[in-house]
C-alpha atoms as a PDB file:
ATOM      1  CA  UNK A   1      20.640 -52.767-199.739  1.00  0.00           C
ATOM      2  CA  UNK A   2      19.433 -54.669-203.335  1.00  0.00           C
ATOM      3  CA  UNK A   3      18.311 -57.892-203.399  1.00  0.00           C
ATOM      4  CA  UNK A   4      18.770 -59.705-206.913  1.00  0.00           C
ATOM      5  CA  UNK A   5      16.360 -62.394-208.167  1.00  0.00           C
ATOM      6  CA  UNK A   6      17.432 -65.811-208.559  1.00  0.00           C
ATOM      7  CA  UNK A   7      17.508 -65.385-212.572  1.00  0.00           C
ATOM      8  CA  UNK A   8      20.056 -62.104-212.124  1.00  0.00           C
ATOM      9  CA  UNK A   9      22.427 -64.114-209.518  1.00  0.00           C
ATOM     10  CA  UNK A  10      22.676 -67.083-212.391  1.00  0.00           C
ATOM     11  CA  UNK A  11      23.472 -64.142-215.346  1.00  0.00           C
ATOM     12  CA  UNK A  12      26.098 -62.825-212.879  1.00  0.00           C
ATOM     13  CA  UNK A  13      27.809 -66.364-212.100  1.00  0.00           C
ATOM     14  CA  UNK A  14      27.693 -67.559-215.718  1.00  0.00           C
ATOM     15  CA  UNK A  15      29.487 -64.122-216.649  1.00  0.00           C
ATOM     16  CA  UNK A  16      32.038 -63.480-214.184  1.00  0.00           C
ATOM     17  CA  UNK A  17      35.216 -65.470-212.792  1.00  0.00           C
ATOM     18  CA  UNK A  18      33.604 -64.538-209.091  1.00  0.00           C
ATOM     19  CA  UNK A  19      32.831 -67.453-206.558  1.00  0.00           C
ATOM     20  CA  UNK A  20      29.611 -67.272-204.228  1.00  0.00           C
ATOM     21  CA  UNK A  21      30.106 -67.153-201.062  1.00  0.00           C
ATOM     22  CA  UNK A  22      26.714 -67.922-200.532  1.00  0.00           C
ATOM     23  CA  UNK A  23      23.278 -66.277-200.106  1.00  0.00           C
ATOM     24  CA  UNK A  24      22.189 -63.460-198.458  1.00  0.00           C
ATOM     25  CA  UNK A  25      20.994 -64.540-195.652  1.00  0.00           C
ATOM     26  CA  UNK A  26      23.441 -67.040-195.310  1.00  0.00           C
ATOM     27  CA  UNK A  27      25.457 -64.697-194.658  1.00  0.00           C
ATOM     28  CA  UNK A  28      23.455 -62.928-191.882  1.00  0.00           C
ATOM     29  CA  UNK A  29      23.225 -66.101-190.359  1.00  0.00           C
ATOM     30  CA  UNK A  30      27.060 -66.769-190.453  1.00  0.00           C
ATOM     31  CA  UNK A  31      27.864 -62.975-189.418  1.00  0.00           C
ATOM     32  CA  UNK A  32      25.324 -63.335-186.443  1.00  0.00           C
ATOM     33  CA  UNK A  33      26.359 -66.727-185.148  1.00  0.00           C
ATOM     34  CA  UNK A  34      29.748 -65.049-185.129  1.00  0.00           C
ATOM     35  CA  UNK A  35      28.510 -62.186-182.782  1.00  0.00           C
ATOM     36  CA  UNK A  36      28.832 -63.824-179.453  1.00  0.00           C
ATOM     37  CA  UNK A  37      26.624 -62.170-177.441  1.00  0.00           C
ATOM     38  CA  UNK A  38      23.487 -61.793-179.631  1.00  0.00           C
ATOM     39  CA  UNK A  39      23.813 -65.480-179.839  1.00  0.00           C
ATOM     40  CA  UNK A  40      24.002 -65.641-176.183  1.00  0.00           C
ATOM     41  CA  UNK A  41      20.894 -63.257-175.868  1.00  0.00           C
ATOM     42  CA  UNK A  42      19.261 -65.393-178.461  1.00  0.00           C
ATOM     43  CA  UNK A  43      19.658 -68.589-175.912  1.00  0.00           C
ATOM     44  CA  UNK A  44      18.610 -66.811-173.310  1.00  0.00           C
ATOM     45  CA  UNK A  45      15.312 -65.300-175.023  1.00  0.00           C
ATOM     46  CA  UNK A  46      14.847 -69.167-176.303  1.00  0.00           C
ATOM     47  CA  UNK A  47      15.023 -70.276-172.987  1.00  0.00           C
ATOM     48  CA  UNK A  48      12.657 -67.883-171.314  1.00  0.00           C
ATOM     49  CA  UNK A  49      10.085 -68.188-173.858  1.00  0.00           C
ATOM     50  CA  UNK A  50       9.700 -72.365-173.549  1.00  0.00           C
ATOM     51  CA  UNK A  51       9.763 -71.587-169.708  1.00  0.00           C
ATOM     52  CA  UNK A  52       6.777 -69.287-169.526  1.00  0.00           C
ATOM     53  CA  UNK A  53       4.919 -70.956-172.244  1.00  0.00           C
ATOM     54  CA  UNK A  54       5.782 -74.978-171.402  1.00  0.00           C
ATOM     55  CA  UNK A  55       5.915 -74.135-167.431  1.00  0.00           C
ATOM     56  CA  UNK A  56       2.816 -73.418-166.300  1.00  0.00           C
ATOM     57  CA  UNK A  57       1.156 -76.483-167.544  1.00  0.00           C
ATOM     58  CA  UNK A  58       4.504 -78.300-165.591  1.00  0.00           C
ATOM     59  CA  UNK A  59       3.939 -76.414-162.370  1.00  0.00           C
ATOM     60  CA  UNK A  60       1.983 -78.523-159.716  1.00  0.00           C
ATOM     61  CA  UNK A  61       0.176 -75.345-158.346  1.00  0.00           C
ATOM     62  CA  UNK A  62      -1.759 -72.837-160.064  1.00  0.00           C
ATOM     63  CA  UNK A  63      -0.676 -69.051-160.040  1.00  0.00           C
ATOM     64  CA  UNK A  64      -3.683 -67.952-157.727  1.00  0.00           C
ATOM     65  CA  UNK A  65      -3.405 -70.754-155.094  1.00  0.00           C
ATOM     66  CA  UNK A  66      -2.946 -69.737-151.879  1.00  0.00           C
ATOM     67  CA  UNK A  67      -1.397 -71.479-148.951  1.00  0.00           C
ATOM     68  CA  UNK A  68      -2.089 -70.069-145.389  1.00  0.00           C
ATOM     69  CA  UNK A  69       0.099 -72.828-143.765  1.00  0.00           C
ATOM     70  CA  UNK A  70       2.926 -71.144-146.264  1.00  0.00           C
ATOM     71  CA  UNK A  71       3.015 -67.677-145.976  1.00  0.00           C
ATOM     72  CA  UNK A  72       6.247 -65.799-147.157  1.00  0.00           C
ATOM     73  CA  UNK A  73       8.599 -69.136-147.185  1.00  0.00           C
ATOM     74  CA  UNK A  74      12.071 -68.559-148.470  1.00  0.00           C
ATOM     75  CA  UNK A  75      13.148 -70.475-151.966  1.00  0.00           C
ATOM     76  CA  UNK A  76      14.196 -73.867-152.161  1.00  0.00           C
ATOM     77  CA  UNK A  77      11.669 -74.642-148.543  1.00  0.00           C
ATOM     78  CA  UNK A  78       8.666 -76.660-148.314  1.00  0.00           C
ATOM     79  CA  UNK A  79       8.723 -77.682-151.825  1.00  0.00           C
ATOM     80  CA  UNK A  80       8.319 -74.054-153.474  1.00  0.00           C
ATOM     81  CA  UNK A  81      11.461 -73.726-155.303  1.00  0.00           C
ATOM     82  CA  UNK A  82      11.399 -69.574-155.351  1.00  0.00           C
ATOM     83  CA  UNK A  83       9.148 -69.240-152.318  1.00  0.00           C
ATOM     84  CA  UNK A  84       5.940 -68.048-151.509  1.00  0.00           C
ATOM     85  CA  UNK A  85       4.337 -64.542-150.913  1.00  0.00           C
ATOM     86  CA  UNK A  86       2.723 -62.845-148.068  1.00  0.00           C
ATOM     87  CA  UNK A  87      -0.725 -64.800-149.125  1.00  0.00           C
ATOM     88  CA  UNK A  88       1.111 -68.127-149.921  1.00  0.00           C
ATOM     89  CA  UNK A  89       1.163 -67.713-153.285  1.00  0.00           C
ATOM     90  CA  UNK A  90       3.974 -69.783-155.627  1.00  0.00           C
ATOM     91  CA  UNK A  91       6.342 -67.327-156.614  1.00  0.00           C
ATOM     92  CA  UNK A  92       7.675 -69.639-159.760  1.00  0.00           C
ATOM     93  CA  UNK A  93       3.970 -70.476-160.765  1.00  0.00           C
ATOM     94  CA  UNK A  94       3.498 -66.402-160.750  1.00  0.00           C
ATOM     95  CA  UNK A  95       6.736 -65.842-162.548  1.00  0.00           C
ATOM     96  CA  UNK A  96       6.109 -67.818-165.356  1.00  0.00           C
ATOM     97  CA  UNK A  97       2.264 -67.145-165.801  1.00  0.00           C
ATOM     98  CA  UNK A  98       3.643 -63.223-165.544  1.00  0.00           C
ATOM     99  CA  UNK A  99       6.136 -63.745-168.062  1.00  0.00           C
ATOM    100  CA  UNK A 100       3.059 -64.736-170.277  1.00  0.00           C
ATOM    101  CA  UNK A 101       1.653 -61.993-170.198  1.00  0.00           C
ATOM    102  CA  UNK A 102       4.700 -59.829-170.192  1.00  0.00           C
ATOM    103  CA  UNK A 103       6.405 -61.503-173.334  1.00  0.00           C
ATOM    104  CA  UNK A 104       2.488 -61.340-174.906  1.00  0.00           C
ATOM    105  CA  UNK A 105       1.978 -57.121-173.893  1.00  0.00           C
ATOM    106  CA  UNK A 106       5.588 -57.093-175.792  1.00  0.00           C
ATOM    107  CA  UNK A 107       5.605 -59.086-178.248  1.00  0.00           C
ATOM    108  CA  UNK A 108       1.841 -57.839-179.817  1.00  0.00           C
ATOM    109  CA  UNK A 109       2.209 -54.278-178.690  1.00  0.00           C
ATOM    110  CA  UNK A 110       6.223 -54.390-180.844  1.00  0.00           C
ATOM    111  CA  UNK A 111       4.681 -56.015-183.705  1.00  0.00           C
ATOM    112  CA  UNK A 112       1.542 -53.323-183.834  1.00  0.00           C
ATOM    113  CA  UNK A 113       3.714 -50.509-183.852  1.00  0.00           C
ATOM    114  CA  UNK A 114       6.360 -51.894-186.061  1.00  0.00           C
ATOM    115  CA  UNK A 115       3.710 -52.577-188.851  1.00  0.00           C
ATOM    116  CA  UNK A 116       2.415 -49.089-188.429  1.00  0.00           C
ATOM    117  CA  UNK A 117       6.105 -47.655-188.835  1.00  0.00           C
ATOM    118  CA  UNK A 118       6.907 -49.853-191.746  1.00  0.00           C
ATOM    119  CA  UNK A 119       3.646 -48.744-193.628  1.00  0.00           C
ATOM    120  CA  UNK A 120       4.139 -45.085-192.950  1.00  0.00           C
ATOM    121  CA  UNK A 121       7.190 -45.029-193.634  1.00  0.00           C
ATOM    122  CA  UNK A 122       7.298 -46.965-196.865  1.00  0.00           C
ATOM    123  CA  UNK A 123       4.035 -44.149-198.135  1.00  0.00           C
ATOM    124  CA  UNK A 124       5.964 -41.274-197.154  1.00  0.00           C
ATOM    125  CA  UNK A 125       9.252 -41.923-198.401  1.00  0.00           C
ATOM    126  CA  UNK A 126       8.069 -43.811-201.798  1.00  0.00           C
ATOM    127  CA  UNK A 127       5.176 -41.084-202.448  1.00  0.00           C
ATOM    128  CA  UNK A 128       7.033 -38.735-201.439  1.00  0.00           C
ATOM    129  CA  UNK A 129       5.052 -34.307-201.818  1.00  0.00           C
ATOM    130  CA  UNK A 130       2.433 -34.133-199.793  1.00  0.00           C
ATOM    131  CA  UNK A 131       2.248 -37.267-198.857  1.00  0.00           C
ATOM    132  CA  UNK A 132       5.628 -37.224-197.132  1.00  0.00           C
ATOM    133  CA  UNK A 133       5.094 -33.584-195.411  1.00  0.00           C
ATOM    134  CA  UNK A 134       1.272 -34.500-193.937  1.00  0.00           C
ATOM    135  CA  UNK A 135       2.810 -37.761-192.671  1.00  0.00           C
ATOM    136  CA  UNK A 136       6.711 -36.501-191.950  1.00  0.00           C
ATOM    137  CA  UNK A 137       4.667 -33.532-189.688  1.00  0.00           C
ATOM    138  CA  UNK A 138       2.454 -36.252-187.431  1.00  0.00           C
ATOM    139  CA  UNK A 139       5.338 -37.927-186.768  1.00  0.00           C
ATOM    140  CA  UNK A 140       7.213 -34.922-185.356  1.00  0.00           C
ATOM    141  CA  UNK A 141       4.147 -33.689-183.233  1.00  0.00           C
ATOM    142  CA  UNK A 142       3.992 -36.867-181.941  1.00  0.00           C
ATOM    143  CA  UNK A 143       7.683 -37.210-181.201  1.00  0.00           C
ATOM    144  CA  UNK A 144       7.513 -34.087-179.437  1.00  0.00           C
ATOM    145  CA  UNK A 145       5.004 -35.873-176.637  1.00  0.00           C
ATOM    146  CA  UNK A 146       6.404 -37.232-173.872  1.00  0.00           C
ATOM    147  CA  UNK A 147       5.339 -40.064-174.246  1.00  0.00           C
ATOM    148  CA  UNK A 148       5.543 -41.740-170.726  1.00  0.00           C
ATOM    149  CA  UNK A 149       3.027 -39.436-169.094  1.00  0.00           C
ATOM    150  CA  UNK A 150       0.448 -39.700-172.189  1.00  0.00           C
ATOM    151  CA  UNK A 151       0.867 -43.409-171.301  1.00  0.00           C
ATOM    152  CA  UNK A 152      -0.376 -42.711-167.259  1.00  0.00           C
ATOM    153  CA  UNK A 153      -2.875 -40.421-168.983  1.00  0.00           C
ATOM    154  CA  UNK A 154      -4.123 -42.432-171.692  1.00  0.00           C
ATOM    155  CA  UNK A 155      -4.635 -45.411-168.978  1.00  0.00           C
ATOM    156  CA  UNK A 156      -6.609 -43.635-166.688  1.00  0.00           C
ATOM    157  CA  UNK A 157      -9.292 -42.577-169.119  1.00  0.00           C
ATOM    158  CA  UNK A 158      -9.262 -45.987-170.929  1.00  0.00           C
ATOM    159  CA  UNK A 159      -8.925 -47.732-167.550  1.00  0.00           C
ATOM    160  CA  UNK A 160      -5.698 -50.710-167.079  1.00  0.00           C
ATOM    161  CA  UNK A 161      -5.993 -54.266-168.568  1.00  0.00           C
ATOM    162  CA  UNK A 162      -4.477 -56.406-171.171  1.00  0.00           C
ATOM    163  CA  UNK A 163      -5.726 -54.970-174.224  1.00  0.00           C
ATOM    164  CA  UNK A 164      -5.521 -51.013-173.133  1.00  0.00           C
ATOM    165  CA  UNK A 165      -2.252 -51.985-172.009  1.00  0.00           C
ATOM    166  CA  UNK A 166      -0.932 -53.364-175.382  1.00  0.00           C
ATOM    167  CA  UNK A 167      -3.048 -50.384-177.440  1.00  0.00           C
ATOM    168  CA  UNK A 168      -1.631 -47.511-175.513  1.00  0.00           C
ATOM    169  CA  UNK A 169       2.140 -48.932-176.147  1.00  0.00           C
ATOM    170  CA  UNK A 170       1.445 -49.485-180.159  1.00  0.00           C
ATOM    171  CA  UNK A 171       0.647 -46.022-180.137  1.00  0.00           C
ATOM    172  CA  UNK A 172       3.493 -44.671-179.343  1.00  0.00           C
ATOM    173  CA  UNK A 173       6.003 -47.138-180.409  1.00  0.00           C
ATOM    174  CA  UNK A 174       5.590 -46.340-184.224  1.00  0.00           C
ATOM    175  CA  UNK A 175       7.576 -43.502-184.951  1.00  0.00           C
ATOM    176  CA  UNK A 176      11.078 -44.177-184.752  1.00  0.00           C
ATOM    177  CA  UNK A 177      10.324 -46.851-187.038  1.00  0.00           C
ATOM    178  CA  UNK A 178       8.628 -44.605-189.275  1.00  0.00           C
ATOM    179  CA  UNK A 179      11.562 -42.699-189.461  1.00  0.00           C
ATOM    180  CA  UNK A 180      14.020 -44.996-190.456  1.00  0.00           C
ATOM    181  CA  UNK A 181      11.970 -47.165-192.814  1.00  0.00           C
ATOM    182  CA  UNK A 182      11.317 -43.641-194.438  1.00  0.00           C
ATOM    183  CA  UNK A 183      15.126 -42.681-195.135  1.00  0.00           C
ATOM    184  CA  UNK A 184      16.155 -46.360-196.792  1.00  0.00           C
ATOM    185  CA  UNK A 185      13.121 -46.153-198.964  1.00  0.00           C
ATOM    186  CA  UNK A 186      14.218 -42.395-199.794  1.00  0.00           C
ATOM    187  CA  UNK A 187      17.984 -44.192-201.211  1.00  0.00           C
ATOM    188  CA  UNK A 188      16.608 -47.235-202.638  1.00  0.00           C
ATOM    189  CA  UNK A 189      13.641 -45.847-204.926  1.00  0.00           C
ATOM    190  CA  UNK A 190      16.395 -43.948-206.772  1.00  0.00           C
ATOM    191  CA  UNK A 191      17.889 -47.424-207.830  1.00  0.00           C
ATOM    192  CA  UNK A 192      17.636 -48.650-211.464  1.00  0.00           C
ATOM    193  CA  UNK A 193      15.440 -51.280-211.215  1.00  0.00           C
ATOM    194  CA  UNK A 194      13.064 -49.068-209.780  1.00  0.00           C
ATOM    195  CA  UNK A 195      13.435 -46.889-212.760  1.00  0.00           C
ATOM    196  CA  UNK A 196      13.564 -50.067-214.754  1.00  0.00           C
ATOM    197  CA  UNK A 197       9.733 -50.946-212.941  1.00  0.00           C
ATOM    198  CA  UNK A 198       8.028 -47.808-213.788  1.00  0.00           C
ATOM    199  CA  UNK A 199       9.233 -47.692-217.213  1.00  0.00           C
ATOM    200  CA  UNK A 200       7.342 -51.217-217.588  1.00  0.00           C
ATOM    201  CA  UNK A 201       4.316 -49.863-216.466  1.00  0.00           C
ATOM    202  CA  UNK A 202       4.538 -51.388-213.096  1.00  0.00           C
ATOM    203  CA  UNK A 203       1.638 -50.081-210.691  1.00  0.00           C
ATOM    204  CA  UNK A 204       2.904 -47.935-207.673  1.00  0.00           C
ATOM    205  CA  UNK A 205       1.657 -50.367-204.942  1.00  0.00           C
ATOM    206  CA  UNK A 206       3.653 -53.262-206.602  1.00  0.00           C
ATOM    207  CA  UNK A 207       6.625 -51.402-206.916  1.00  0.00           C
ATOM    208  CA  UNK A 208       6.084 -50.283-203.714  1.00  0.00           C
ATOM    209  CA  UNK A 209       5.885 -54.206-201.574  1.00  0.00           C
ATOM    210  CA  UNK A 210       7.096 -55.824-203.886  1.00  0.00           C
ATOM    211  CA  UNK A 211      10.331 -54.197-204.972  1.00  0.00           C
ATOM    212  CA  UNK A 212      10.810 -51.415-201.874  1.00  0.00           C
ATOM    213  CA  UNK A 213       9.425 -53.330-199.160  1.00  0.00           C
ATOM    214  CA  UNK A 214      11.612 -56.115-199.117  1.00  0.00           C
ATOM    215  CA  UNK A 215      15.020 -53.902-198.991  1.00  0.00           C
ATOM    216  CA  UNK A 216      13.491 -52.469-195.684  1.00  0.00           C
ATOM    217  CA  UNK A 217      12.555 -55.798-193.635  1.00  0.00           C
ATOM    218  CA  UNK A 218      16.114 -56.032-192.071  1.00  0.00           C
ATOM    219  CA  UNK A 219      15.881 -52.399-190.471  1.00  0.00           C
ATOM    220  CA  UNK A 220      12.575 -53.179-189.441  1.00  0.00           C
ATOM    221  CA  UNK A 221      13.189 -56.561-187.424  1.00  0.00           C
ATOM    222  CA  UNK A 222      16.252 -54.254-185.930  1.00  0.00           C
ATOM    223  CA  UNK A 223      13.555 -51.786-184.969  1.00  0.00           C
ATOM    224  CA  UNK A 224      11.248 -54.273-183.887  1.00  0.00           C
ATOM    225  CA  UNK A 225      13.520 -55.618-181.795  1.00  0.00           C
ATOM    226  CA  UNK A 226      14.229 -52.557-179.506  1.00  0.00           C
ATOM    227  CA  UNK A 227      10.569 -51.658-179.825  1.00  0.00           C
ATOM    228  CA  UNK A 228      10.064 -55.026-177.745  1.00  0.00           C
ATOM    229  CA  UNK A 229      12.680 -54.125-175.057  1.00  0.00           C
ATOM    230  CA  UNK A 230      10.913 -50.881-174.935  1.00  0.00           C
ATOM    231  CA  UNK A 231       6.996 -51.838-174.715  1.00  0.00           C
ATOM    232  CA  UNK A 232       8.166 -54.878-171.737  1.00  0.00           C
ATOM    233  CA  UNK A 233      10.264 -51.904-169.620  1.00  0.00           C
ATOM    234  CA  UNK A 234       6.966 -50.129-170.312  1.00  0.00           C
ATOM    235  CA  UNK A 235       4.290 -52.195-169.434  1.00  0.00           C
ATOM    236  CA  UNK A 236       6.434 -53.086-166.029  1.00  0.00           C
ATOM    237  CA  UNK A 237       6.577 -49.755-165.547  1.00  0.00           C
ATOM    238  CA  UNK A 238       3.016 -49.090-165.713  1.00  0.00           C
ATOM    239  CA  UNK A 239       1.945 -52.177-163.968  1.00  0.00           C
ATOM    240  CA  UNK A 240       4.439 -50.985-161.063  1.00  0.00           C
ATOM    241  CA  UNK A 241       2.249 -48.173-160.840  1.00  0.00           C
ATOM    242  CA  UNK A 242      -1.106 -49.798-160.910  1.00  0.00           C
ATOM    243  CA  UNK A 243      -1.969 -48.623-164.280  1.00  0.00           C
ATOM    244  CA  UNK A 244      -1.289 -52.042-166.668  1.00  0.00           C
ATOM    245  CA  UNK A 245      -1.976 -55.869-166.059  1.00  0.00           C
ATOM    246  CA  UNK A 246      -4.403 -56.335-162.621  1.00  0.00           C
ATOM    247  CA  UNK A 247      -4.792 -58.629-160.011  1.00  0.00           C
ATOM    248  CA  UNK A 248      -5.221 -61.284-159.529  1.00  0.00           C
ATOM    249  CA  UNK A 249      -3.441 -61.794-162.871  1.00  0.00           C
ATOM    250  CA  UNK A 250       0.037 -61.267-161.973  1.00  0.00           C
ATOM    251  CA  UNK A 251       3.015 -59.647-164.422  1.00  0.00           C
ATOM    252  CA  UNK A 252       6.581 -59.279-163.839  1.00  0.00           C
ATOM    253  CA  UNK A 253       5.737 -55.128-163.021  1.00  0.00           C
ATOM    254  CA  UNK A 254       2.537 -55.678-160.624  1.00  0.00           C
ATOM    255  CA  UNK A 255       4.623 -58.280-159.005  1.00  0.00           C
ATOM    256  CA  UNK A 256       7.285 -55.736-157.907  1.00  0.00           C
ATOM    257  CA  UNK A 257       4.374 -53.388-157.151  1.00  0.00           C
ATOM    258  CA  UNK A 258       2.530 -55.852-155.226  1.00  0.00           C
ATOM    259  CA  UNK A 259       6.205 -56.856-153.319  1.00  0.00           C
ATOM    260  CA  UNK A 260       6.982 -53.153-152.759  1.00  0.00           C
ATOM    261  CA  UNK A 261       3.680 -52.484-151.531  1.00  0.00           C
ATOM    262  CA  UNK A 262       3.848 -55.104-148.747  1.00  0.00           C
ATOM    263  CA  UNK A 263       7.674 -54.568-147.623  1.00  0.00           C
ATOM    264  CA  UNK A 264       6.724 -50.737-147.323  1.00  0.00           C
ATOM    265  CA  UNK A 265       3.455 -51.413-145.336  1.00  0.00           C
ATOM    266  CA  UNK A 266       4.858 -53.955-142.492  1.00  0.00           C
ATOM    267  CA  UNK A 267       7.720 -50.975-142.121  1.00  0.00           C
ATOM    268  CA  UNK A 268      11.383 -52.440-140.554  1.00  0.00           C
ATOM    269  CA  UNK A 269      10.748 -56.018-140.979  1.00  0.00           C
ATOM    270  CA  UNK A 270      12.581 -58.786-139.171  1.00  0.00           C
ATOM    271  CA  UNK A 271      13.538 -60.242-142.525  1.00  0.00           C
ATOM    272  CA  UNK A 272      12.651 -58.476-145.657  1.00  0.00           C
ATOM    273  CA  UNK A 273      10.963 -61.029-148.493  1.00  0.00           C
ATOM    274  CA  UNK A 274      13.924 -60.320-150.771  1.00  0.00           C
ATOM    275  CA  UNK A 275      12.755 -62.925-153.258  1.00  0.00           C
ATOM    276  CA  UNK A 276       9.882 -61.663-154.256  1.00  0.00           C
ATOM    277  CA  UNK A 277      11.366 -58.045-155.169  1.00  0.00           C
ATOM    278  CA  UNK A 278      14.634 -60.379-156.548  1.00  0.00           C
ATOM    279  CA  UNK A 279      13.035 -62.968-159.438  1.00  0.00           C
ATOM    280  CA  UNK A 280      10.751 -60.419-160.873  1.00  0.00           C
ATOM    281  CA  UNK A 281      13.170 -57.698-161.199  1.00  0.00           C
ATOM    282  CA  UNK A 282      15.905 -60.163-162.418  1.00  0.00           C
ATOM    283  CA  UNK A 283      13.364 -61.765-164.987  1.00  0.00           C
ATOM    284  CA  UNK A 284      12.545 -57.894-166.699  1.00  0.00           C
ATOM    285  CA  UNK A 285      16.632 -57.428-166.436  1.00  0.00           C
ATOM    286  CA  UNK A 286      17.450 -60.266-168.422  1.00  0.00           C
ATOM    287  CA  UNK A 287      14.958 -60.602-170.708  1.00  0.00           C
ATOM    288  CA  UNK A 288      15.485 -56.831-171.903  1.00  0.00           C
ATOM    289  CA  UNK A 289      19.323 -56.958-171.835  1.00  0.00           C
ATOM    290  CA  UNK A 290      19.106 -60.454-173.820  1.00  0.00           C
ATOM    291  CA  UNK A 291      16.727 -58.424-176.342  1.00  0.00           C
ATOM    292  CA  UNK A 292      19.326 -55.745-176.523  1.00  0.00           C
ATOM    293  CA  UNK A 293      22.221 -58.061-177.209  1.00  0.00           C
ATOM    294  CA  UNK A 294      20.212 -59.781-180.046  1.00  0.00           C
ATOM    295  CA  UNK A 295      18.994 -56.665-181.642  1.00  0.00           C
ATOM    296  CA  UNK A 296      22.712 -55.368-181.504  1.00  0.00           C
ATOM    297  CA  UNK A 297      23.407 -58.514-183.241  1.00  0.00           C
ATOM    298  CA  UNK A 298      20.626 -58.525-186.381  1.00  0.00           C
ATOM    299  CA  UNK A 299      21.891 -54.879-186.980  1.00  0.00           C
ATOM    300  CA  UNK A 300      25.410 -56.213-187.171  1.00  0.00           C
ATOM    301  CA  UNK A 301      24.223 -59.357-189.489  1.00  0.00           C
ATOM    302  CA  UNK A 302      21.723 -57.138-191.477  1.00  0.00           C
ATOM    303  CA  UNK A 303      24.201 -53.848-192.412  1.00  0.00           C
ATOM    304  CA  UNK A 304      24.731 -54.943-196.245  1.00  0.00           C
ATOM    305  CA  UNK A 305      28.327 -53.210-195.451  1.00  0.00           C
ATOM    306  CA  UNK A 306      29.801 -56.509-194.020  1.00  0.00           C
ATOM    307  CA  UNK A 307      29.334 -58.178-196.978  1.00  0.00           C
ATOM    308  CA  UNK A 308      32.735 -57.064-198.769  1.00  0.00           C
ATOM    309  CA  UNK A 309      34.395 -58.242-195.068  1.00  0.00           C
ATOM    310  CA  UNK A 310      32.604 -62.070-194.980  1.00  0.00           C
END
């Protein structure tokens, strides 16, 4: 993928009987609005995200409030629209204050290991010798991890919480990024206006971000994309287990651990608390398949190939 400076697009159009059809990323944006369900996973993400970061401040009750006179009430009863839990807690004031710190753990933990993929990867494929085997090497040991256990492992010793939580998932969200960053920069410093740079005397790092980096962005938000599907499954995953975000401060994952917990302690219930196993687990299902859909989308949009077909 080449990107042409303004000056090279008006040489082209002044020289040639070709029309525009319009920028770059005019056409991602036209080939993504076309793709129906990115767009709809794009809504949805939109959505969630004023929710959790406009709702709790909307939300009559705080997230650690508790109501003995209310104590596992069904949605839409006594004025608590998703119910309460066994200490007569809000389940919607939880939800959204959970998806907080979900969407945060996510969001900071994606964009952490994303910049550490794009960087290695841009060194090692641009440098290329030693450079590229030291670097290429790491990345295969630490591919060869399994990386979920390290995780249980790495939280033990560093104990659970917000930060260790976010630090443990940057480290080993990096490397498929790495990878991929790596093989475009491989194709695209072989281009002639690379050659064109170093024969000017260009220095290495500005050929490097400004003239390399900038053909690798749309891979990256692709890859950072599934990295944040990937660090939210995770950090539910852990907090299911007692190992991520602690009481009192609730996530989506220690709210299913917290639910399970209780329905497995009182045994064959009368009536199970189905909601508060339901709205968490729903929450974690949508906002991953919604990431998903839009990251299917940008790769779609961002594949220079569909130009020819616009």
């Amino acid at each position: 993928m080449i990107f042409a400076t303004k000056k090279q697009i008006d040489h082209i159009e002044e020289n040639t009987d070709i029309v525009p059809i319009g920028s770059y990323w005019q056409l991602v944006r036209r080939k993504f609005l076309s793709h129906k369900l990115a767009f709809f996973g794009l809504i949805v993400l939109t959505v969630i995200v004023l929710l959790v970061v406009v709702g709790p401040f909307l939300v009559r009750v705080a997230y650690d409030e508790m109501d003995f006179t209310a104590l596992l009430v069904p949605p839409l009863s006594s004025g608590h629209i998703l119910g309460t839990d066994e200490l007569g807690r809000d389940v919607f004031a939880r939800l959204l204050y959970g998806g907080r710190i979900s969407l945060l753990v996510g969001v900071c933990s994606s964009l952490i290991s994303t910049g550490i993929g794009l960087l290695v990867g841009l060194f090692s494929g641009y440098f290329g010798g030693i450079v590229d085997r030291l670097l290429m090497r790491f990345v295969d040991v630490m591919l060869s991890i399994p990386s979920f256990p390290v995780l249980l492992i790495l939280t033990l010793v560093f104990g659970p919480g917000l930060f260790n939580t976010i630090s443990v998932l940057a480290i080993f969200g990096w490397m498929g990024v790495a990878r991929l960053v790596r093989s475009v920069v491989l194709s695209v410093r072989e281009n002639d206006f690379i050659m064109a740079a170093r024969v000017t005397g260009t220095k290495k790092i500005q050929i490097l971000f400004r003239h390399i980096m900038p053909n690798v962005i749309p891979i990256t938000i692709v890859s950072a994309t599934l990295n944040l599907s990937y660090a939210i499954l995770a950090e539910s995953s852990l907090s299911y287990l007692g190992l991520g975000i602690q009481p009192p401060t609730p996530s989506w994952g220690n709210m299913l651990q917290k639910a399970m917990t209780y329905i497995l302690s009182k045994g064959h219930a009368s009536q199970t608390p189905w909601w508060l196993i339901f709205f968490p687990g729903f929450m974690i299902f949508l906002v991953v398949l919604s990431v998903n859909f839009l990251g299917d989308g940008l790769r779609d949009a961002l594949d220079p190939r569909f130009v020819s077909e616009s």
